[in-house]
PDB file of N, CA and C in Angstrom:
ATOM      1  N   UNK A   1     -16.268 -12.067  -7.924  1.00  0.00           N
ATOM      2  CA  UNK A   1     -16.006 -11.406  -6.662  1.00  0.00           C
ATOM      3  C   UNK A   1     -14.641 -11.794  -6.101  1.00  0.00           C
ATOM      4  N   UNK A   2     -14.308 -13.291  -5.831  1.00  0.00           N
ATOM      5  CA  UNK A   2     -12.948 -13.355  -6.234  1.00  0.00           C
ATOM      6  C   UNK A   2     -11.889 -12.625  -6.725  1.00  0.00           C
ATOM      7  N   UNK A   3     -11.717 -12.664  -7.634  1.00  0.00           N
ATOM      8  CA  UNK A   3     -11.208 -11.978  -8.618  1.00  0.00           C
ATOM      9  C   UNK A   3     -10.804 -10.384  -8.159  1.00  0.00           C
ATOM     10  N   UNK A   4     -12.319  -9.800  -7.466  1.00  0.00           N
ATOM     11  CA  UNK A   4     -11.842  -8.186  -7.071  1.00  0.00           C
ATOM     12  C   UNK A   4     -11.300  -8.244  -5.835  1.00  0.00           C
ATOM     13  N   UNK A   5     -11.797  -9.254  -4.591  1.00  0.00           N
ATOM     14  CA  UNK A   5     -10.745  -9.087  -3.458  1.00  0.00           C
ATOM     15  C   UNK A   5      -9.246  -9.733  -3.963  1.00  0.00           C
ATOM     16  N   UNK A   6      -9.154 -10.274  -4.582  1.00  0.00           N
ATOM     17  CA  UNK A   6      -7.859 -10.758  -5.427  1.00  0.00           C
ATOM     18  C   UNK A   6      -6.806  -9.871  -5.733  1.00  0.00           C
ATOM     19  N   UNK A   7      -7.257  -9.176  -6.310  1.00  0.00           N
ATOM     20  CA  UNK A   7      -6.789  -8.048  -7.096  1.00  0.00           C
ATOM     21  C   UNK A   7      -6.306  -6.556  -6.298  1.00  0.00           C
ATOM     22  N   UNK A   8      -7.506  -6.256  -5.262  1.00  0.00           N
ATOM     23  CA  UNK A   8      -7.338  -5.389  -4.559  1.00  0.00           C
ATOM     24  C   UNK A   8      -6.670  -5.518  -3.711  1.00  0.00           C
ATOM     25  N   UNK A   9      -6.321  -6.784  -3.005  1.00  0.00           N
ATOM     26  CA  UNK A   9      -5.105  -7.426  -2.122  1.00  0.00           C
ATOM     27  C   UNK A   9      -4.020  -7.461  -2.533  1.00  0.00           C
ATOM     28  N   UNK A  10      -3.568  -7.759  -3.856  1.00  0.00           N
ATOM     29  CA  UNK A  10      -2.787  -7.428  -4.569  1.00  0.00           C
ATOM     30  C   UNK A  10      -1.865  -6.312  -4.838  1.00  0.00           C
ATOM     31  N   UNK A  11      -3.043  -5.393  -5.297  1.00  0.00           N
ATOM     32  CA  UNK A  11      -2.308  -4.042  -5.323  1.00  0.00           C
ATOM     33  C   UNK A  11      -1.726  -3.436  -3.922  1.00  0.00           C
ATOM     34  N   UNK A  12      -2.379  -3.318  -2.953  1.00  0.00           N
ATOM     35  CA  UNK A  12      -2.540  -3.260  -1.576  1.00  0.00           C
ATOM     36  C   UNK A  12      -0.860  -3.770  -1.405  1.00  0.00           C
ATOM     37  N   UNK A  13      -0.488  -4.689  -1.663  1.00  0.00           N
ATOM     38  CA  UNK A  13       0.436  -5.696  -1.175  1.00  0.00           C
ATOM     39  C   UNK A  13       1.552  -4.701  -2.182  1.00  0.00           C
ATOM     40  N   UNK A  14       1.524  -5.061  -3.402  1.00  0.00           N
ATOM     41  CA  UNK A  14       2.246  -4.322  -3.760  1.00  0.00           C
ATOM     42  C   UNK A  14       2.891  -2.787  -3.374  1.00  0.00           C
ATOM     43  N   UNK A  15       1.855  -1.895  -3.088  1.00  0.00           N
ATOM     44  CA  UNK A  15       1.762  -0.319  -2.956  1.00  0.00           C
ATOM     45  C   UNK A  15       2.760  -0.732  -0.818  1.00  0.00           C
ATOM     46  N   UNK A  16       1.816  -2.026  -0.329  1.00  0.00           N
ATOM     47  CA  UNK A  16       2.973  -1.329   0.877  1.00  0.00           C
ATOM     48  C   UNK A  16       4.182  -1.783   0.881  1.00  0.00           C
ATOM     49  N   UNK A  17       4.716  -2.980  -0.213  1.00  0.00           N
ATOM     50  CA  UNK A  17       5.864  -3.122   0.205  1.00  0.00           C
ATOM     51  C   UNK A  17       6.895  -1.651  -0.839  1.00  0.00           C
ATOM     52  N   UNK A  18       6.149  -1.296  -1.579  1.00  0.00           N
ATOM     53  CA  UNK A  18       6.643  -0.381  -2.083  1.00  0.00           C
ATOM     54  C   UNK A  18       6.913   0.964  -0.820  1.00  0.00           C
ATOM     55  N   UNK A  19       6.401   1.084   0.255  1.00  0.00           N
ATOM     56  CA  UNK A  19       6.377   2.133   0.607  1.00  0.00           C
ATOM     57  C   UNK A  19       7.226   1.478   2.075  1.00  0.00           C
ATOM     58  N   UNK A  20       6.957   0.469   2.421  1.00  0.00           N
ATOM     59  CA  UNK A  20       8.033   0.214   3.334  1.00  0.00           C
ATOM     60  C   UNK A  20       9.704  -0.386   2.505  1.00  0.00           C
ATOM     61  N   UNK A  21       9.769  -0.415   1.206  1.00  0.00           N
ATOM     62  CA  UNK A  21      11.112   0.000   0.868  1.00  0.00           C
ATOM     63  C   UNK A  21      11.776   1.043   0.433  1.00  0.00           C
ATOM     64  N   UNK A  22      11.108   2.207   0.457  1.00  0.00           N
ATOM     65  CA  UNK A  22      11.111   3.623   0.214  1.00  0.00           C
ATOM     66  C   UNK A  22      11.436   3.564   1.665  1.00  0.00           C
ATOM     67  N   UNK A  23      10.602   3.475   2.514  1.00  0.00           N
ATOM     68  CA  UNK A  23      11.028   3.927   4.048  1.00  0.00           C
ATOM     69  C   UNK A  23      12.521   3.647   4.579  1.00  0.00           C
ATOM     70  N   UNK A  24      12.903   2.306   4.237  1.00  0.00           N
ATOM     71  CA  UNK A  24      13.839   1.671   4.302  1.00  0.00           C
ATOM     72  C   UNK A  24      15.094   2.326   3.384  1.00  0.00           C
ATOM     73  N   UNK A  25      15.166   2.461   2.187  1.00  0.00           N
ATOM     74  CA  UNK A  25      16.023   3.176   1.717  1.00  0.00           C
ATOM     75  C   UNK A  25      16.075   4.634   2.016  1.00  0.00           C
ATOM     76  N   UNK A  26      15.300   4.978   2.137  1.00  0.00           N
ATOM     77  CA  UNK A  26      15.335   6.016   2.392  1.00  0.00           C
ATOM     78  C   UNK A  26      16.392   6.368   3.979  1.00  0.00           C
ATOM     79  N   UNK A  27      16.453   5.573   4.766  1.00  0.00           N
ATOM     80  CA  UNK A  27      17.009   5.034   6.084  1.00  0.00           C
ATOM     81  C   UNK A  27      18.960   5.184   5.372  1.00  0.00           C
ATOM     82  N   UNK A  28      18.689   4.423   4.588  1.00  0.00           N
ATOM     83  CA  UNK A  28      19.826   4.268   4.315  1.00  0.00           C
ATOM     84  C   UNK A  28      20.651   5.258   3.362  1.00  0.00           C
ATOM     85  N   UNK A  29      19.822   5.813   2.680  1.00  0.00           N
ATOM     86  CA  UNK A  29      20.588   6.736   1.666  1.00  0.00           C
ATOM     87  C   UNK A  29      20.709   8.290   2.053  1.00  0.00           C
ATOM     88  N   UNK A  30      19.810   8.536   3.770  1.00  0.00           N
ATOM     89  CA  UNK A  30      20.183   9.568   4.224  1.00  0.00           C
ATOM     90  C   UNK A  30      19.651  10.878   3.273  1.00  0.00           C
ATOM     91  N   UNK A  31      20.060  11.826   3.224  1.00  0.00           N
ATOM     92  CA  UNK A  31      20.057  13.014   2.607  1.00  0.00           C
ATOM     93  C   UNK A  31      19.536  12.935   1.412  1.00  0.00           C
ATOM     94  N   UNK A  32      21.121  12.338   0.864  1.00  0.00           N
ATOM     95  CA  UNK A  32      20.943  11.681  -0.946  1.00  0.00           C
ATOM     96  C   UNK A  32      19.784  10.907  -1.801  1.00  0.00           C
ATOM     97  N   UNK A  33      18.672  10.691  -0.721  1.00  0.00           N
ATOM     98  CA  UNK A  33      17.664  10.037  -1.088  1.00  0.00           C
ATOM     99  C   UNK A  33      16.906  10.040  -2.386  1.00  0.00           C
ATOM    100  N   UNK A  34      16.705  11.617  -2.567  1.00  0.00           N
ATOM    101  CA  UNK A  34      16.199  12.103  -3.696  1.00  0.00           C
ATOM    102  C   UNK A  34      17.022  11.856  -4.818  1.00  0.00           C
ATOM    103  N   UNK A  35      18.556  11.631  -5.085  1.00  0.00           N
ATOM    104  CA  UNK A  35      19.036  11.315  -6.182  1.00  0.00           C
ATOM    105  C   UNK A  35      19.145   9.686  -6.277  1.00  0.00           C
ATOM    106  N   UNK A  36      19.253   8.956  -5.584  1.00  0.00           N
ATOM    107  CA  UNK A  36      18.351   7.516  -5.777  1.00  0.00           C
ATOM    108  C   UNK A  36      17.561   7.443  -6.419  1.00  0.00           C
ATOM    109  N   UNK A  37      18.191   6.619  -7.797  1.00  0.00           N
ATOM    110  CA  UNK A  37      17.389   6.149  -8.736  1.00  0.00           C
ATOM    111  C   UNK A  37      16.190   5.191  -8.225  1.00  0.00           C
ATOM    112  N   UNK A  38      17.016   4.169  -7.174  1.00  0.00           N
ATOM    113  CA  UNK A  38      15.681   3.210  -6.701  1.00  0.00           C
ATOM    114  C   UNK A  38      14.649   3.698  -5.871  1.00  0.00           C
ATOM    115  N   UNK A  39      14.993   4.844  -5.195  1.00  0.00           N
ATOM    116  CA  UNK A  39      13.974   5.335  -4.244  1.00  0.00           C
ATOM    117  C   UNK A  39      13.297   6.124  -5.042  1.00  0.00           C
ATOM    118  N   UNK A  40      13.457   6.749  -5.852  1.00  0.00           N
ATOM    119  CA  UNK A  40      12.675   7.574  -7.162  1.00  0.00           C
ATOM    120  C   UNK A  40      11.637   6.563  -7.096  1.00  0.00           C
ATOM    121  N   UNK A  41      12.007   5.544  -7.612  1.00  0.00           N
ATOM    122  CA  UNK A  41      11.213   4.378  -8.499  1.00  0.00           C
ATOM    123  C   UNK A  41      10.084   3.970  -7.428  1.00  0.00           C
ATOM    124  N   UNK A  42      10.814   3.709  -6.304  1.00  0.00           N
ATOM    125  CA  UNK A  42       9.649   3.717  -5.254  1.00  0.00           C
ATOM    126  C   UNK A  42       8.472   4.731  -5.031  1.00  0.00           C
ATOM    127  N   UNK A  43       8.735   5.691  -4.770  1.00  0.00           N
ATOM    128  CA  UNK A  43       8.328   6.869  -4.991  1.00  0.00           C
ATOM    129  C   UNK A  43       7.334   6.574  -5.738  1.00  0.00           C
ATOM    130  N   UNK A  44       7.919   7.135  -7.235  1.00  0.00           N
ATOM    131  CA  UNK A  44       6.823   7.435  -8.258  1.00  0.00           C
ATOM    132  C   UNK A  44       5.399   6.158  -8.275  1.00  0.00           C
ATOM    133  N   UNK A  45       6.106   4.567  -7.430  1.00  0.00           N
ATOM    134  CA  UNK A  45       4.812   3.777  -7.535  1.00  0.00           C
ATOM    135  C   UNK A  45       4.181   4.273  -6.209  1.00  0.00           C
ATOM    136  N   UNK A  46       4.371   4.457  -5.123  1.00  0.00           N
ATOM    137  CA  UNK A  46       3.503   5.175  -4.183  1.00  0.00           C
ATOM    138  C   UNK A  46       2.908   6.397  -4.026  1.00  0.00           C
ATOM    139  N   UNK A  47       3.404   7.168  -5.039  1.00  0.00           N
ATOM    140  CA  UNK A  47       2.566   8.741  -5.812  1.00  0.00           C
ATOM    141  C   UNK A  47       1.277   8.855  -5.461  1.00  0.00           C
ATOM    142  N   UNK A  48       0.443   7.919  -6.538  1.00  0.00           N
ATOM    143  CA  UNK A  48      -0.562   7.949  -6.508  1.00  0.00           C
ATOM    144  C   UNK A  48      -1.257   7.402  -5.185  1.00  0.00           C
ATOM    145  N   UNK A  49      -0.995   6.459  -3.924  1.00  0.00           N
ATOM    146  CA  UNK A  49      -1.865   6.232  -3.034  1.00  0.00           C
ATOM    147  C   UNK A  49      -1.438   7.245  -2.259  1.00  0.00           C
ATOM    148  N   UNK A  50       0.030   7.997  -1.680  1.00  0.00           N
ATOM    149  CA  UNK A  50       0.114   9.155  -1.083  1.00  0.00           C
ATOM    150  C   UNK A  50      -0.918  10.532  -1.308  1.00  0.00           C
ATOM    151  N   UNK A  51      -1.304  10.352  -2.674  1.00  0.00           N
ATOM    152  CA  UNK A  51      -1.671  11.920  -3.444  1.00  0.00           C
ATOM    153  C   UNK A  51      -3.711  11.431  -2.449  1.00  0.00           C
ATOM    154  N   UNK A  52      -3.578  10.378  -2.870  1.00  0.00           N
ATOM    155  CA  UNK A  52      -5.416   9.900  -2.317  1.00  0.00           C
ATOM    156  C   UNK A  52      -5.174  10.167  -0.873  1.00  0.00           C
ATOM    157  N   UNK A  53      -4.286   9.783   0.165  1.00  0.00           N
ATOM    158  CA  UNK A  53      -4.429  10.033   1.161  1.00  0.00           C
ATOM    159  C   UNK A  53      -4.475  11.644   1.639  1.00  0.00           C
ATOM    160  N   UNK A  54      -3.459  12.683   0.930  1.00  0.00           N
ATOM    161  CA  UNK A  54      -3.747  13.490   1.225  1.00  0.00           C
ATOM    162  C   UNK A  54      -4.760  14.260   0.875  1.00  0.00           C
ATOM    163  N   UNK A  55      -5.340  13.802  -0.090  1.00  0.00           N
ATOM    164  CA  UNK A  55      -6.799  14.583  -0.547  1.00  0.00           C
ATOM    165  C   UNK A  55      -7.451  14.404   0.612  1.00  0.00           C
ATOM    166  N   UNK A  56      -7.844  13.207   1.160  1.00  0.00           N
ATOM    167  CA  UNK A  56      -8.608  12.726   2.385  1.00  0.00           C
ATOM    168  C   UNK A  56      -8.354  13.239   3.674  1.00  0.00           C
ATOM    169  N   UNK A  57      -7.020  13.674   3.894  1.00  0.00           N
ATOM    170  CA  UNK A  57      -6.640  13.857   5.075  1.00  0.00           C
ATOM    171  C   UNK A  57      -7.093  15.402   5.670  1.00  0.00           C
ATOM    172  N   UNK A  58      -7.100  15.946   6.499  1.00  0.00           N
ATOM    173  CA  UNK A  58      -7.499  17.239   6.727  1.00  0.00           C
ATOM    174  C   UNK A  58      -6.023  17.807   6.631  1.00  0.00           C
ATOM    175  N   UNK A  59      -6.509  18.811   6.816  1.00  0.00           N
ATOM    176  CA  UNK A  59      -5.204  19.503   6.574  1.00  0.00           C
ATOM    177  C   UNK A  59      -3.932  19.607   7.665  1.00  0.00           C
ATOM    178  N   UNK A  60      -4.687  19.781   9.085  1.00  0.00           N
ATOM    179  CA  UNK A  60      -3.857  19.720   9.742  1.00  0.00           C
ATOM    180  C   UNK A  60      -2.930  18.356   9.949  1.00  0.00           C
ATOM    181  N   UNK A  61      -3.165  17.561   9.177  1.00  0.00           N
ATOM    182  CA  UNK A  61      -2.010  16.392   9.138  1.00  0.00           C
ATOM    183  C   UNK A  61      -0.840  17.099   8.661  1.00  0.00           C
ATOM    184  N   UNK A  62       0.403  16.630   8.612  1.00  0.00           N
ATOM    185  CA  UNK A  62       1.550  17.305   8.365  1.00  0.00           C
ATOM    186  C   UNK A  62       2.161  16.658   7.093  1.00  0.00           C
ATOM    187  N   UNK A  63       2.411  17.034   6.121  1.00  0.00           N
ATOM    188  CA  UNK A  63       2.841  16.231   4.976  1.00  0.00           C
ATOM    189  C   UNK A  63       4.189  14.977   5.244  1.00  0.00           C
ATOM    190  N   UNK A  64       4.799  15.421   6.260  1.00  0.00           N
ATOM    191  CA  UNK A  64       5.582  14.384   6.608  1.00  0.00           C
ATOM    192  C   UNK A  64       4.673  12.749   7.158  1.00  0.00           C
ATOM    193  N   UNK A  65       3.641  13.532   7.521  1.00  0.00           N
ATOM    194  CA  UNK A  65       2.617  11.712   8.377  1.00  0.00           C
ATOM    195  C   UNK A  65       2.138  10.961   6.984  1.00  0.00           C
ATOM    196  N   UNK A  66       2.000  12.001   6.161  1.00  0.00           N
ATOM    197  CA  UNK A  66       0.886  11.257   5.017  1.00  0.00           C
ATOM    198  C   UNK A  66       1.582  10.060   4.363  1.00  0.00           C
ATOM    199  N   UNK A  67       2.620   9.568   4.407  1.00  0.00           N
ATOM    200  CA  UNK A  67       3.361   8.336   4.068  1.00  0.00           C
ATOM    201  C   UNK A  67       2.640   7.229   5.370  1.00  0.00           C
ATOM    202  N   UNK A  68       2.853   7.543   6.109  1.00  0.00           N
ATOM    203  CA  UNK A  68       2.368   6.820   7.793  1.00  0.00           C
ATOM    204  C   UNK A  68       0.881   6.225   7.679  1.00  0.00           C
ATOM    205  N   UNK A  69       0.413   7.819   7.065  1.00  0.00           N
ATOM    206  CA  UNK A  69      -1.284   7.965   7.012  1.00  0.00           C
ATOM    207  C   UNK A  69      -1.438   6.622   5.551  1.00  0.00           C
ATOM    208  N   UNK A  70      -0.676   6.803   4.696  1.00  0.00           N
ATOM    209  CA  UNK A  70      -0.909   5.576   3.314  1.00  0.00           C
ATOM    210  C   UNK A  70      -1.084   4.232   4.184  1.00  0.00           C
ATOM    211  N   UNK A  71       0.461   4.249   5.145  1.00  0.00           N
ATOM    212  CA  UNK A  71       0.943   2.513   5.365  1.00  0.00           C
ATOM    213  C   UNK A  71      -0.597   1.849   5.894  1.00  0.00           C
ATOM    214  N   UNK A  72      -0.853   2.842   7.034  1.00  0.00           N
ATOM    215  CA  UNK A  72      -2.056   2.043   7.730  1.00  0.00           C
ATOM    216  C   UNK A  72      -3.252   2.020   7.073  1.00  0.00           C
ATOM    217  N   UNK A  73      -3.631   3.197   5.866  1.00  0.00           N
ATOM    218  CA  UNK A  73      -4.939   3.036   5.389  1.00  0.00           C
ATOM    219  C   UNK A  73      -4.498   1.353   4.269  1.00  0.00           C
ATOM    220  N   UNK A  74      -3.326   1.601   3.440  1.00  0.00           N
ATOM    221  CA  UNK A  74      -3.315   0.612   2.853  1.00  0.00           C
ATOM    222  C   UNK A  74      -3.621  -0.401   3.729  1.00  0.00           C
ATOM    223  N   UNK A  75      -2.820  -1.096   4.830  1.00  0.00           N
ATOM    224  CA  UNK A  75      -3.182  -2.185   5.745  1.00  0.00           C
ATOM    225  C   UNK A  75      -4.230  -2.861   5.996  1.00  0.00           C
ATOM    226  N   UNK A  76      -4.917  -1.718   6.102  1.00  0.00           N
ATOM    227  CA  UNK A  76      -6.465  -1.866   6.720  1.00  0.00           C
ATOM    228  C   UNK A  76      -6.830  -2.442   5.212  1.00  0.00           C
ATOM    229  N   UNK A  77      -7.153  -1.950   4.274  1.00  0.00           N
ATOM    230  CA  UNK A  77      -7.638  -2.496   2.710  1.00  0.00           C
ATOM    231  C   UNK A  77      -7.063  -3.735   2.588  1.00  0.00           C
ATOM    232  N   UNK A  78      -5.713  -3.910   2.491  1.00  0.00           N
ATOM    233  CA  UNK A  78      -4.954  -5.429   2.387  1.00  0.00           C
ATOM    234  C   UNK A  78      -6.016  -6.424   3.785  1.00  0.00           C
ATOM    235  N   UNK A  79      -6.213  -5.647   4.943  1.00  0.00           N
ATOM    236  CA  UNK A  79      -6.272  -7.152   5.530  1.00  0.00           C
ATOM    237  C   UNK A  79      -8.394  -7.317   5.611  1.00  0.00           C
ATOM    238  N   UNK A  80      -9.194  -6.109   4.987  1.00  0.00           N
ATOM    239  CA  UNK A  80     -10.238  -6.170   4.567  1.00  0.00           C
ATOM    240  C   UNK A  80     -10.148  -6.906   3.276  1.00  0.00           C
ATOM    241  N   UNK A  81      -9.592  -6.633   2.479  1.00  0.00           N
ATOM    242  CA  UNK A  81      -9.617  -7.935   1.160  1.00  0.00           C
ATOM    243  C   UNK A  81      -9.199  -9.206   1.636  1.00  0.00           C
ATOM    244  N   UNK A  82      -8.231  -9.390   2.104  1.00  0.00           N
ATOM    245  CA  UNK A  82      -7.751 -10.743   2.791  1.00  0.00           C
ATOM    246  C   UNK A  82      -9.081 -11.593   3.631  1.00  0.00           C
ATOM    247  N   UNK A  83      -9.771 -10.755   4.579  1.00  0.00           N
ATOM    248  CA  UNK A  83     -10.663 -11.122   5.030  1.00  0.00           C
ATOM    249  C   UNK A  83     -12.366 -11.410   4.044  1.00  0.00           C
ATOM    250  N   UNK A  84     -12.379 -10.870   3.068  1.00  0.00           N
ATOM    251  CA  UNK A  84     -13.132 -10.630   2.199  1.00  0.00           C
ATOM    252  C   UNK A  84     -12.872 -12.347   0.941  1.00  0.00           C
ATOM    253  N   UNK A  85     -11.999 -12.273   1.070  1.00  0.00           N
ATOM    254  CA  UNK A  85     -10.810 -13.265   0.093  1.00  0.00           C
ATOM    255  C   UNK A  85     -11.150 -14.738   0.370  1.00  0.00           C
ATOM    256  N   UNK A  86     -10.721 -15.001   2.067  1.00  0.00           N
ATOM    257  CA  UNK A  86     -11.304 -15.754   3.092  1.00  0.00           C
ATOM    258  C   UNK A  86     -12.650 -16.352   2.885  1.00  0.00           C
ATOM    259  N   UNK A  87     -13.598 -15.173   3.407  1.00  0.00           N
ATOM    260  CA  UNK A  87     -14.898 -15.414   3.328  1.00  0.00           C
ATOM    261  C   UNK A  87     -15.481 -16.523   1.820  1.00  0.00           C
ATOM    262  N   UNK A  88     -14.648 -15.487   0.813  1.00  0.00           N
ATOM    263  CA  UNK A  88     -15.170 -16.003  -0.311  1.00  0.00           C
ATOM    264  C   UNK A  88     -14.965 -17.721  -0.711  1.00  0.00           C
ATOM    265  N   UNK A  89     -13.502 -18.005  -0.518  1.00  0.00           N
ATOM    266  CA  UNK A  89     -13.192 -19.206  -0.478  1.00  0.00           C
ATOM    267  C   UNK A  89     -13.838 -20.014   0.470  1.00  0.00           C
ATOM    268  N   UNK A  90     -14.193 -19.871   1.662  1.00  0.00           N
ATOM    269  CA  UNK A  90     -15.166 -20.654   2.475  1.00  0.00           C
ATOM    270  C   UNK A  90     -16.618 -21.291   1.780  1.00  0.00           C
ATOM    271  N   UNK A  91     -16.847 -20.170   0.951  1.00  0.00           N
ATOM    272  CA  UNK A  91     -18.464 -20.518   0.761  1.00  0.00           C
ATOM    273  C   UNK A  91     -18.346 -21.183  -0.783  1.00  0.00           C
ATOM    274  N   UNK A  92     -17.212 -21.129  -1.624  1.00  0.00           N
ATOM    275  CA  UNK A  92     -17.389 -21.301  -2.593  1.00  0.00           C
ATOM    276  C   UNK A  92     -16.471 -22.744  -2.343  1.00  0.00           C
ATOM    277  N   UNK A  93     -15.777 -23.134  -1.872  1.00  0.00           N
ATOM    278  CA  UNK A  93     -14.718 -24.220  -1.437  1.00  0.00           C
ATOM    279  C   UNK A  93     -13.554 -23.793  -1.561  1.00  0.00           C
ATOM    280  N   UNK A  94     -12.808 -24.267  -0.976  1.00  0.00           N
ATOM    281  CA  UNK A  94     -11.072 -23.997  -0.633  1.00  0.00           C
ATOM    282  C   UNK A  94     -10.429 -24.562  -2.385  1.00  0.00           C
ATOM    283  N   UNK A  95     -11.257 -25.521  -2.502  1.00  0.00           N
ATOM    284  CA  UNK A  95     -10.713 -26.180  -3.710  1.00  0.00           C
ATOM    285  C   UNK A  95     -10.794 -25.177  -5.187  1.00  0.00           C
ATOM    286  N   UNK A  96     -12.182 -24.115  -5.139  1.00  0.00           N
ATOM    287  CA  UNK A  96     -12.073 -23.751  -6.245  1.00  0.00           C
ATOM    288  C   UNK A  96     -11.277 -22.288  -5.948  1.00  0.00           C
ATOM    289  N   UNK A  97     -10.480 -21.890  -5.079  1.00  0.00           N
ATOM    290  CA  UNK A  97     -10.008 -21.017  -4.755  1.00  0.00           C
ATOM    291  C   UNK A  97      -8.833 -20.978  -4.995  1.00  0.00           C
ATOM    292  N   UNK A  98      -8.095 -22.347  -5.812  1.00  0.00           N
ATOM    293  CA  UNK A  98      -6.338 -22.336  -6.096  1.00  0.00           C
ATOM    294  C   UNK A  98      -6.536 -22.082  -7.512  1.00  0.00           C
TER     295      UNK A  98
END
């Protein structure tokens, strides 16, 4: 059980800093964004949690929020595993948790 809040915190962690440096370059490269090789790269790893949010989302969300709509659903998952993560190390000891 470990192991899956582990993991899922993980990815979580990964997918938002991926999407708050997309946000960020994106800031910076203006227009040209789309020919950014690094923001591509960003991109293509936040694809897939953008594509889940908008399946979920109703429609009247605006495709511009559904990046917004990722950051906070991811959040919420990162700080439910974190809390999940927590729990686990409490009951099992802090010690067998490094």
């Amino acid at each position: 059980m470990l192991l899956l809040a582990s993991s899922v915190k993980l990815i979580a962690e990964i997918a938002l800093l991926a999407l708050i440096g997309q946000w960020l370059l994106g800031l910076l490269a203006g227009r040209k964004r789309e020919e950014n090789f690094f923001y591509r790269l960003l991109q293509v790893l936040t694809q897939p949690f953008t594509r889940v949010v908008r399946a979920i989302t109703p429609r009247i969300v605006l495709d511009r929020h559904v990046p917004l709509a990722t950051l906070l659903l991811l959040a919420v998952v990162w700080l439910v595993a974190t809390l999940a993560k927590v729990n686990i190390c409490m009951q099992i000891g802090v010690q067998a948790c490094r």
